[in-house]
N, C-alpha and C. Protein backbone atom coordinates (compact mmCIF):
# COMPACT_ATOMS: atom_id res chain seq x y z
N UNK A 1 0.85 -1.18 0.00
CA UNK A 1 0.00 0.00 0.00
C UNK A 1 0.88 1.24 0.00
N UNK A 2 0.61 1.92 -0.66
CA UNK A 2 1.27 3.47 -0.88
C UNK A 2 0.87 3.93 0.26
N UNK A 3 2.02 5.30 0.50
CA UNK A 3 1.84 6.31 1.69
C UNK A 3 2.13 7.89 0.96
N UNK A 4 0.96 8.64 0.74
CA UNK A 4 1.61 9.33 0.24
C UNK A 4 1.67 10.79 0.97
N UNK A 5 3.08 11.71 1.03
CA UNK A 5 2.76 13.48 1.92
C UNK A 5 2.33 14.11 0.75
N UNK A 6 2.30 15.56 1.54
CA UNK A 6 1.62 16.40 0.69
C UNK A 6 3.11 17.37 -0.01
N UNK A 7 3.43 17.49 -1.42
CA UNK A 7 4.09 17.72 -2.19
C UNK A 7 4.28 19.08 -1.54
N UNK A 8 5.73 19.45 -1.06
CA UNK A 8 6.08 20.65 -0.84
C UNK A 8 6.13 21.13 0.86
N UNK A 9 5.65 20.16 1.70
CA UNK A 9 5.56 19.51 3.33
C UNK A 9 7.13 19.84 3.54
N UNK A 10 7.90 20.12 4.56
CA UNK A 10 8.77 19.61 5.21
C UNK A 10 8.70 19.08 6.61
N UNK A 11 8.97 18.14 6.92
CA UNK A 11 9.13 16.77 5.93
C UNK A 11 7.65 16.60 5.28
N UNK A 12 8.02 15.60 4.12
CA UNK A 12 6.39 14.93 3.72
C UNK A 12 5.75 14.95 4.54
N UNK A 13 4.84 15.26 4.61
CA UNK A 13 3.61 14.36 5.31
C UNK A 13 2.05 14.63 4.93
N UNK A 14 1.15 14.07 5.69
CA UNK A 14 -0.19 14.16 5.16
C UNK A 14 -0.49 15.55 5.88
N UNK A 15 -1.81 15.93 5.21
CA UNK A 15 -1.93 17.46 5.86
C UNK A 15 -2.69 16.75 7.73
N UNK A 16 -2.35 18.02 8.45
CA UNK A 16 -2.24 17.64 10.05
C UNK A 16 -3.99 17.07 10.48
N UNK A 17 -4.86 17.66 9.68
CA UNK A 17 -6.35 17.10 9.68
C UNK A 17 -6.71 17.38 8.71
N UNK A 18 -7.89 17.03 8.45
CA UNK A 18 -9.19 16.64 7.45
C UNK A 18 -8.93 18.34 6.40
N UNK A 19 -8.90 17.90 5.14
CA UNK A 19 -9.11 19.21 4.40
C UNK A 19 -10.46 20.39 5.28
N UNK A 20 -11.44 19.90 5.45
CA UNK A 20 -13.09 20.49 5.53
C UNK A 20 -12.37 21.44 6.95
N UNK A 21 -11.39 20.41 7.66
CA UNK A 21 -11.32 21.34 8.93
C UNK A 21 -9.86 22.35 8.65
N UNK A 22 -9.14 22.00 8.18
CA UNK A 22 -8.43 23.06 8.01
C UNK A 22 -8.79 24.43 7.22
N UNK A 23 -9.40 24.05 6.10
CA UNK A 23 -10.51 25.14 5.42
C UNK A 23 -11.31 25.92 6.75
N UNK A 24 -12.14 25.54 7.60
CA UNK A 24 -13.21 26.35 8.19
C UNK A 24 -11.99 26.73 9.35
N UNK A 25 -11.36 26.08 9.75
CA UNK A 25 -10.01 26.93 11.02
C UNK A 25 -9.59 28.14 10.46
N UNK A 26 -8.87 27.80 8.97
CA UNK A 26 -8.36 29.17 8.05
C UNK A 26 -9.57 29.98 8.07
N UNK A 27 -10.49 30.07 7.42
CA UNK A 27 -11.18 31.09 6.86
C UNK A 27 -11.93 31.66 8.42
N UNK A 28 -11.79 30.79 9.58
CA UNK A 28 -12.54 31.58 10.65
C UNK A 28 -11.76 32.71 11.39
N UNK A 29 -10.10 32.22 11.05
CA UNK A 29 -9.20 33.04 11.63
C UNK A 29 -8.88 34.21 10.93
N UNK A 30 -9.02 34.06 9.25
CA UNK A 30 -8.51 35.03 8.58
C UNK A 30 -10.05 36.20 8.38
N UNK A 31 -11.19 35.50 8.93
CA UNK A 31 -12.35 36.51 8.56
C UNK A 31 -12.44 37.79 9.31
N UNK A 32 -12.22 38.20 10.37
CA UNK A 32 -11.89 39.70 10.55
C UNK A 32 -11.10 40.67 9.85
N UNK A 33 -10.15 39.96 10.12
CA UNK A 33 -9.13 40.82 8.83
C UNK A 33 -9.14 40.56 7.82
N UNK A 34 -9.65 39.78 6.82
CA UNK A 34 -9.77 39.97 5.65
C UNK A 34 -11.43 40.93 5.27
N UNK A 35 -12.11 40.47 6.04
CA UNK A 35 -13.90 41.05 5.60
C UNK A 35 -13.72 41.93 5.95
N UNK A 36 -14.05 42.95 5.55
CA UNK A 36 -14.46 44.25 6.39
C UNK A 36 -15.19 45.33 5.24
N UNK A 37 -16.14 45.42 5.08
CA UNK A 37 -17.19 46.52 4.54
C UNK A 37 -16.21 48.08 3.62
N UNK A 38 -17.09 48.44 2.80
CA UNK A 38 -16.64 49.98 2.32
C UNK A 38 -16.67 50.88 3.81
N UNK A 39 -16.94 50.46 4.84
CA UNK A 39 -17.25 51.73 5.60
C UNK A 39 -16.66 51.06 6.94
N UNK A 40 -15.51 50.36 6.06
CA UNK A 40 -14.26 49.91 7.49
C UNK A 40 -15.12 48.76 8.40
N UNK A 41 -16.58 48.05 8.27
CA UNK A 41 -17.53 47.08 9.41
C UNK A 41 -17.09 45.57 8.87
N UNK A 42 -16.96 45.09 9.78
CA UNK A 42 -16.81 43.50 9.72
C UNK A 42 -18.23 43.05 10.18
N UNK A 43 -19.34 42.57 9.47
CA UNK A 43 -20.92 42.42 9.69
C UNK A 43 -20.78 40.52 8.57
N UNK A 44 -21.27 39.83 9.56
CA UNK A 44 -21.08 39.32 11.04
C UNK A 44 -20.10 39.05 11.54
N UNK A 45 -19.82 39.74 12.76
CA UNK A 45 -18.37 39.23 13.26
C UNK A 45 -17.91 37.94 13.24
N UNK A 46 -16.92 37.58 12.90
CA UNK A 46 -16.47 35.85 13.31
C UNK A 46 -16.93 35.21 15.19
N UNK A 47 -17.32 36.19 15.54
CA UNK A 47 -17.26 35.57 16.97
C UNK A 47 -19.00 35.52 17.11
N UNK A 48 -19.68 36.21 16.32
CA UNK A 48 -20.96 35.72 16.10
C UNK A 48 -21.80 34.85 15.14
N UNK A 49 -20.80 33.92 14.60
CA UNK A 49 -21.28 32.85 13.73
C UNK A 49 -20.45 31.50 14.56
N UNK A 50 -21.56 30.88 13.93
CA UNK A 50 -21.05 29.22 14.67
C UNK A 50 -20.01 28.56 13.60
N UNK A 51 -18.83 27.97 13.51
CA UNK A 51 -18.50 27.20 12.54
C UNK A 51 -18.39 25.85 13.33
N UNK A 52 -18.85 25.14 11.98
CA UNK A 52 -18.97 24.00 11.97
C UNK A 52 -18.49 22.51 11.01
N UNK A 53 -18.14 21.50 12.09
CA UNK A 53 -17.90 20.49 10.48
C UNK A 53 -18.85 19.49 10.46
N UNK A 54 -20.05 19.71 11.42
CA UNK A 54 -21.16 18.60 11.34
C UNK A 54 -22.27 19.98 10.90
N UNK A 55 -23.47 19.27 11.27
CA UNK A 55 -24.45 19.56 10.55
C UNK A 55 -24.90 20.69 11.55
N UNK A 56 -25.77 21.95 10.94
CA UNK A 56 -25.78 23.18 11.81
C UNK A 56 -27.03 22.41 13.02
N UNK A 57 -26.99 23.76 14.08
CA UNK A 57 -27.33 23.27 14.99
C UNK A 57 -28.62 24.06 15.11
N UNK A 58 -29.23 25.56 14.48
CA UNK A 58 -29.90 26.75 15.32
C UNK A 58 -29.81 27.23 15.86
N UNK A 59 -29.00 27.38 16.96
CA UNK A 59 -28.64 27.73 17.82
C UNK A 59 -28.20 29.36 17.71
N UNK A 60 -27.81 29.71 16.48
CA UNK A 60 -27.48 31.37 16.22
C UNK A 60 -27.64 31.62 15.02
N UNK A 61 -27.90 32.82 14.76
CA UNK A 61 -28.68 33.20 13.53
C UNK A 61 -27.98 32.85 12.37
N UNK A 62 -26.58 32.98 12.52
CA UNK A 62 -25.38 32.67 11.15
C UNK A 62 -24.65 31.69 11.62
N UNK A 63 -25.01 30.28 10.79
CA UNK A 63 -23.96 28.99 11.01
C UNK A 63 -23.44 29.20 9.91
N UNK A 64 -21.99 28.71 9.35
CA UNK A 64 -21.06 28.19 8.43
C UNK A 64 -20.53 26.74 8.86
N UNK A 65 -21.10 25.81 7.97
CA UNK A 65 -20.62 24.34 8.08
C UNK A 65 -19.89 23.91 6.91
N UNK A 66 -18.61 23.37 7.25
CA UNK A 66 -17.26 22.76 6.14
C UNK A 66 -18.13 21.77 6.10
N UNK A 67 -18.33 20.77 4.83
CA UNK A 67 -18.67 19.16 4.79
C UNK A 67 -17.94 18.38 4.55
N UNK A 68 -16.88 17.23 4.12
CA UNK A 68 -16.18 17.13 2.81
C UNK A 68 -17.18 16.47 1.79
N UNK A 69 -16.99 16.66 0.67
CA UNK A 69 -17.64 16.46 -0.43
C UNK A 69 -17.16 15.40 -0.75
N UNK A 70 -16.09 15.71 -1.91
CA UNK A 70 -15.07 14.12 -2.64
C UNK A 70 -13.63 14.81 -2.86
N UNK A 71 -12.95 13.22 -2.91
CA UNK A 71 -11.67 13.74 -2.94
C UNK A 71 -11.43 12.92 -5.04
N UNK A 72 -10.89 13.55 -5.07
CA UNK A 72 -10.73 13.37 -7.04
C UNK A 72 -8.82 13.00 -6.81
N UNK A 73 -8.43 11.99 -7.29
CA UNK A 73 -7.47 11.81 -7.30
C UNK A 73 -6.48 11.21 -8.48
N UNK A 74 -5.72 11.81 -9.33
CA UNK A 74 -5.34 11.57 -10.36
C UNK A 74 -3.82 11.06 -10.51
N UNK A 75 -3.13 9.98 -10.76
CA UNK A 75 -1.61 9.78 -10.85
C UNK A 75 -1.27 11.12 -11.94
N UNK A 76 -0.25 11.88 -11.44
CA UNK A 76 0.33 12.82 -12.63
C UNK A 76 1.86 11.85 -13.29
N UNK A 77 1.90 11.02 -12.71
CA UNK A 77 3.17 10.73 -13.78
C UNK A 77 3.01 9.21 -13.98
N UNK A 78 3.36 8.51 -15.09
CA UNK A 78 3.35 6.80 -15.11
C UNK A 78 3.97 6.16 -14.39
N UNK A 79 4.75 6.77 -13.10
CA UNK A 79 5.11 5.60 -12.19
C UNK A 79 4.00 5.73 -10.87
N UNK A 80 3.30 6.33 -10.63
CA UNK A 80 2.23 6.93 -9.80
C UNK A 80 3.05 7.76 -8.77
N UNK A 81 4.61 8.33 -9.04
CA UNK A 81 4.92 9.24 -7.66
C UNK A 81 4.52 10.43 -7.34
N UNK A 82 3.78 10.59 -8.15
CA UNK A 82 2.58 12.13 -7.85
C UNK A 82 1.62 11.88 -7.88
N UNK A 83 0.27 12.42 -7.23
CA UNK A 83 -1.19 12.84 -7.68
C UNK A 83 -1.50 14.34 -7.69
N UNK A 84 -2.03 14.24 -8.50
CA UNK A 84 -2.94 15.64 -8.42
C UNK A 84 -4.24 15.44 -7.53
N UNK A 85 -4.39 16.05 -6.59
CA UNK A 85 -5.77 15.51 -5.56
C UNK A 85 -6.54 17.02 -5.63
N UNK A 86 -7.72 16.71 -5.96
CA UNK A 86 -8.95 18.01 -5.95
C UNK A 86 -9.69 17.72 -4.85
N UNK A 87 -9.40 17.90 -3.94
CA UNK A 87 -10.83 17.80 -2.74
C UNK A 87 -12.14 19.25 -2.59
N UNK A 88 -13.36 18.34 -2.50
CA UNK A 88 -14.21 19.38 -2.82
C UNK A 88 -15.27 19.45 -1.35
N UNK A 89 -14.68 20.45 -1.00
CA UNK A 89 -15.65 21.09 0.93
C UNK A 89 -17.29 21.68 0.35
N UNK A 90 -18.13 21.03 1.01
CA UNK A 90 -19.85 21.52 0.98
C UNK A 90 -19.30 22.38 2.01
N UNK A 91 -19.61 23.92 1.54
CA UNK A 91 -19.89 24.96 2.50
C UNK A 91 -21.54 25.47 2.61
N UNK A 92 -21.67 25.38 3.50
CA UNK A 92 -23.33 25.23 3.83
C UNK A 92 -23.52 26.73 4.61
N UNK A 93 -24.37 27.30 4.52
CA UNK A 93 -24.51 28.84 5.05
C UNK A 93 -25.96 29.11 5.61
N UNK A 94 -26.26 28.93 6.72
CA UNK A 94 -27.15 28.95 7.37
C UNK A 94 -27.12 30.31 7.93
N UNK A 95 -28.73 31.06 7.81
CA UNK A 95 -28.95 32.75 8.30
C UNK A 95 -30.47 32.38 8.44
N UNK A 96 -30.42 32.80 9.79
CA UNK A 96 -32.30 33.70 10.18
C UNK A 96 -32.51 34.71 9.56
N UNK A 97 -33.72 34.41 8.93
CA UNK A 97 -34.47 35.91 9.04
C UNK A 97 -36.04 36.25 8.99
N UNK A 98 -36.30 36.96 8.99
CA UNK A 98 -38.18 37.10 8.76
C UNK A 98 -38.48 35.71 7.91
N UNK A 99 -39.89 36.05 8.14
CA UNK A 99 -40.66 35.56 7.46
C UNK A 99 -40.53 36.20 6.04
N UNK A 100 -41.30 35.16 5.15
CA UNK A 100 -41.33 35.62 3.82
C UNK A 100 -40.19 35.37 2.66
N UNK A 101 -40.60 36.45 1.70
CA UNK A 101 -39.54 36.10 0.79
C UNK A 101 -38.40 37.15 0.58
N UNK A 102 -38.13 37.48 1.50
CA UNK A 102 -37.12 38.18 1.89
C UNK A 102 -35.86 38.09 2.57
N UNK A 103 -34.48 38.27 1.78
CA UNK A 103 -33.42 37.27 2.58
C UNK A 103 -32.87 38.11 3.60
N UNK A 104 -32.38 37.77 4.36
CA UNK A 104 -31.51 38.67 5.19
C UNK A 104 -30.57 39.01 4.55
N UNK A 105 -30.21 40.38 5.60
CA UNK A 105 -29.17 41.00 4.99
C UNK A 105 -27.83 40.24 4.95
N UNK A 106 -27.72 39.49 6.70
CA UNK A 106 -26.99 38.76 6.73
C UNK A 106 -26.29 37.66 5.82
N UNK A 107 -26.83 37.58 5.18
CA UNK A 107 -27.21 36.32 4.13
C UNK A 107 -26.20 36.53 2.90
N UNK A 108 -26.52 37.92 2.30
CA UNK A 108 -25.41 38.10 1.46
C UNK A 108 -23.86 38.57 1.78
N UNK A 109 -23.89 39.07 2.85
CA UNK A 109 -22.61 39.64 4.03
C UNK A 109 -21.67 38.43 4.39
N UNK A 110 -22.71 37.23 4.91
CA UNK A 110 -21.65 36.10 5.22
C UNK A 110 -20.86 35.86 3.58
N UNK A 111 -22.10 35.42 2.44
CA UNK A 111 -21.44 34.48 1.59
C UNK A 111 -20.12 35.80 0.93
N UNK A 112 -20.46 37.34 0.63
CA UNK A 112 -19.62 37.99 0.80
C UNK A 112 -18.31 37.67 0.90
N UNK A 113 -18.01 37.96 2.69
CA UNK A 113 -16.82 37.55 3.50
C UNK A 113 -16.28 36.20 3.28
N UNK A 114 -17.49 34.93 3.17
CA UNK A 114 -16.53 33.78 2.59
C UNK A 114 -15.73 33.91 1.06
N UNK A 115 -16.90 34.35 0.02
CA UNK A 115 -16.07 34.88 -1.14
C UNK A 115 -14.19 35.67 -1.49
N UNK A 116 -14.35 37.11 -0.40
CA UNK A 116 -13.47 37.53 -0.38
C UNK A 116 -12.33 36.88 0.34
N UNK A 117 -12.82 36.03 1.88
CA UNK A 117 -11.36 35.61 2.43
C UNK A 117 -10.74 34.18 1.39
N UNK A 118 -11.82 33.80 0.82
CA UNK A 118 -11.23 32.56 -0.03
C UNK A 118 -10.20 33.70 -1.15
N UNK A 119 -10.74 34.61 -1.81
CA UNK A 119 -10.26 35.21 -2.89
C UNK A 119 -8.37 35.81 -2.75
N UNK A 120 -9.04 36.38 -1.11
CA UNK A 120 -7.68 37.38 -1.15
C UNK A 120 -6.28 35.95 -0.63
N UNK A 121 -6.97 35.15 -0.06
CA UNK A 121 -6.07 34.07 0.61
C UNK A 121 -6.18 32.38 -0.10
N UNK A 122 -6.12 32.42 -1.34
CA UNK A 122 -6.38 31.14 -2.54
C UNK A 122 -5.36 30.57 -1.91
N UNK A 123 -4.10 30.76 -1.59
CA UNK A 123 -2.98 30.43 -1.68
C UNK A 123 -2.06 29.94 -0.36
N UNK A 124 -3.08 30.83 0.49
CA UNK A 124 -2.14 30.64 1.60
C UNK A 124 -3.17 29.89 2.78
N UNK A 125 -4.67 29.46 2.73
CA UNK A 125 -5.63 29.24 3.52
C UNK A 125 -4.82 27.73 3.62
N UNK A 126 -5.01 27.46 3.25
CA UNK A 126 -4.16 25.56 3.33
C UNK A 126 -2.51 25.75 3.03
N UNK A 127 -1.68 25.61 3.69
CA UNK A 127 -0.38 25.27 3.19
C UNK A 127 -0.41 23.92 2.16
N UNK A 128 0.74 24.63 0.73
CA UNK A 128 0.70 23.71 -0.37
C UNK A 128 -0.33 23.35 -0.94
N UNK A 129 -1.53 24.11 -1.06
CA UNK A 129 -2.31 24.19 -2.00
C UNK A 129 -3.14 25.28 -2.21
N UNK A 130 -3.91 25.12 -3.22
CA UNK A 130 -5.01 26.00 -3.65
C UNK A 130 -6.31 26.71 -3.67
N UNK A 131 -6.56 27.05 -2.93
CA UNK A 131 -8.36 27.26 -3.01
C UNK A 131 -8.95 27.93 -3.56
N UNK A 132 -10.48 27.02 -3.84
CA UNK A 132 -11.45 28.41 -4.49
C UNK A 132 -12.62 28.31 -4.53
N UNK A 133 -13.15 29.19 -4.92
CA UNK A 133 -15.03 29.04 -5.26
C UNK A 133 -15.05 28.28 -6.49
N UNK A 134 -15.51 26.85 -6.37
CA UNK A 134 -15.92 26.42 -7.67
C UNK A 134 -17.73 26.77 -8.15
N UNK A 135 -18.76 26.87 -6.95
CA UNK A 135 -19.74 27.30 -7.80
C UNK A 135 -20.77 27.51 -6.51
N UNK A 136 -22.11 28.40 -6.53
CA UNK A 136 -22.67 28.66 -5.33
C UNK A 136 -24.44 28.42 -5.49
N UNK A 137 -24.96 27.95 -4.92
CA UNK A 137 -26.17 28.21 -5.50
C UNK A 137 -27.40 27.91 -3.99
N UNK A 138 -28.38 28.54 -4.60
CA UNK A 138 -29.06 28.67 -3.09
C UNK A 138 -29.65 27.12 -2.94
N UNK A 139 -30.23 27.03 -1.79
CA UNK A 139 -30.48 25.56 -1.15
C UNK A 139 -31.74 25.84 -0.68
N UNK A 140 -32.56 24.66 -0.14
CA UNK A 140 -33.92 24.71 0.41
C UNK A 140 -33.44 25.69 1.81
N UNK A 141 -35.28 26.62 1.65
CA UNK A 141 -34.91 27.72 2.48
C UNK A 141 -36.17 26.52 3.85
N UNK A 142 -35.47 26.79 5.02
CA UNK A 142 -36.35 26.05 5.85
C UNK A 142 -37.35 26.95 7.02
N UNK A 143 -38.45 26.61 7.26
CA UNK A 143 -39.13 27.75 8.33
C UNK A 143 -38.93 27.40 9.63
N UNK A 144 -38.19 28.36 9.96
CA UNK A 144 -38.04 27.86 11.48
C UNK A 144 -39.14 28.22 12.51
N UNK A 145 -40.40 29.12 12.02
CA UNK A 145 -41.58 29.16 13.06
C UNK A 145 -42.50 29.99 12.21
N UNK A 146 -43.44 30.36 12.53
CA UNK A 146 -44.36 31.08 11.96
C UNK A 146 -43.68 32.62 11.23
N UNK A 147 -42.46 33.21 12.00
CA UNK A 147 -41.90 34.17 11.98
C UNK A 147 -40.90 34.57 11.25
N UNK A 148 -40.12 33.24 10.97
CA UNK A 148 -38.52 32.90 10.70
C UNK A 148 -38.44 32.18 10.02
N UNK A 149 -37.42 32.21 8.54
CA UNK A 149 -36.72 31.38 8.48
C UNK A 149 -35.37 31.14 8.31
N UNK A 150 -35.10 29.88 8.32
CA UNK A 150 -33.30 29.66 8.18
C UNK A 150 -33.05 29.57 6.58
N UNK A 151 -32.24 30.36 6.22
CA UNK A 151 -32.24 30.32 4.90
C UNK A 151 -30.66 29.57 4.72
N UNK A 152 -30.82 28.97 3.54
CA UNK A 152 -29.62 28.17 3.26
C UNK A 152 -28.97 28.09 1.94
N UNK A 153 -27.78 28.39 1.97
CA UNK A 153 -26.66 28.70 0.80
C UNK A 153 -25.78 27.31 0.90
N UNK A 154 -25.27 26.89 -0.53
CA UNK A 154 -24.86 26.60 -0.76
C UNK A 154 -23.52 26.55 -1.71
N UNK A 155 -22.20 26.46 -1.14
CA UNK A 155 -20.75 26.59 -2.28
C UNK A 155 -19.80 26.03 -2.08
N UNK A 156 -19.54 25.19 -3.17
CA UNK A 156 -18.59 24.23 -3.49
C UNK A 156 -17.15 24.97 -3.31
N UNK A 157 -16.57 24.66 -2.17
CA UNK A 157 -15.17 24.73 -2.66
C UNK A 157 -13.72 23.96 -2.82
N UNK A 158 -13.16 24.44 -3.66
CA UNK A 158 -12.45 23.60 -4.47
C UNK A 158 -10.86 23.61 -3.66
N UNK A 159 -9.75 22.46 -3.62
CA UNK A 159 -8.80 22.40 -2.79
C UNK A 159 -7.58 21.64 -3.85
N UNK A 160 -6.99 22.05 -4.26
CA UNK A 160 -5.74 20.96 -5.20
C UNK A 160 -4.84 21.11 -4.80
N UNK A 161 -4.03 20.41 -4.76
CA UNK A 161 -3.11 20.40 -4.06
C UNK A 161 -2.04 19.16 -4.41
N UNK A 162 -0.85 18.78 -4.80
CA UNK A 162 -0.23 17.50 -4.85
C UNK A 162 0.28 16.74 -3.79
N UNK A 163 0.38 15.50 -4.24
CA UNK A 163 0.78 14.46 -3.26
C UNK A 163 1.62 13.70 -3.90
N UNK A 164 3.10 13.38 -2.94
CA UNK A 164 4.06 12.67 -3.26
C UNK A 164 3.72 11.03 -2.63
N UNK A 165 4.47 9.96 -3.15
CA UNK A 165 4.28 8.52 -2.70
C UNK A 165 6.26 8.43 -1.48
N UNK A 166 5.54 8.48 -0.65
CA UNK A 166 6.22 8.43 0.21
C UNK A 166 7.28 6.94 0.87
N UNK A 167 6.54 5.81 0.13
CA UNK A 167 6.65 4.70 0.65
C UNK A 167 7.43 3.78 -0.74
């Protein structure tokens, strides 16, 4: 059985946890300082959203949940000592708001701030690889009471990165 690190590691090795969680660690740490509004506001603060790598809870008006999706794995050379590996994170975006058909404001602010901290930090959110928005699209909106609902976003993001055969 092959062992393979992650291409560009010192030493090799596999990344320290799960792609989904190093993604939502990065982007929770880098979201203050990277988000911040035309008028200097960071809206929602990182310390008022839940992140998550299981399934949201309700518990606060703005969840962000990493999933992993799939991992795509390709030999780049005919002896197999490389892959090219695409791993793909379900980012799930959970926001309260009224009733109706009306989204919160919140709603476009989070996916926003995920947009930009992925954008400004492609490169550096994961050591030795890549990130990005591969595609976003809205999800079943759910009612959370006569008053509310949880509205839900959905965006694929994308992780490549190489892997050496170690063994």
């Amino acid at each position: 059985m092959s062992t393979y690190g992650i291409a560009g590691s010192d030493p090799v090795a596999p990344f320290s946890n799960t792609v989904n969680t190093l993604l939502k660690d990065a982007i929770k740490t880098r979201w203050d300082a990277d988000y911040v509004t035309p008028l200097g506001i960071t809206y929602p603060v990182s310390t008022d959203i839940i992140w998550l790598t299981t399934w949201y809870t309700g518990y606060r008006d703005v969840e962000v949940v990493f999933l992993h999706g799939f991992l795509d794995q390709v030999p780049a050379t005919t002896d197999q000592r490389y892959e090219r590996d695409t791993e793909t994170v379900d980012c799930h975006i959970w926001v309260r708001g009224g009733g109706g058909d009306v989204e919160p404001t919140a709603l476009n602010k989070t996916l926003n701030g995920l947009k930009t901290v992925i954008a400004k930090n492609k490169t550096t959110l994961i050591p030795n690889a890549n990130v990005f928005v591969a595609s976003s699209q809205r999800a079943p909106t759910e009612k959370d009471d006569d008053f509310r609902n949880m509205w839900h976003y959905l965006i694929k993001i994308r992780v490549n990165y190489w892997s050496v055969n170690t063994s």
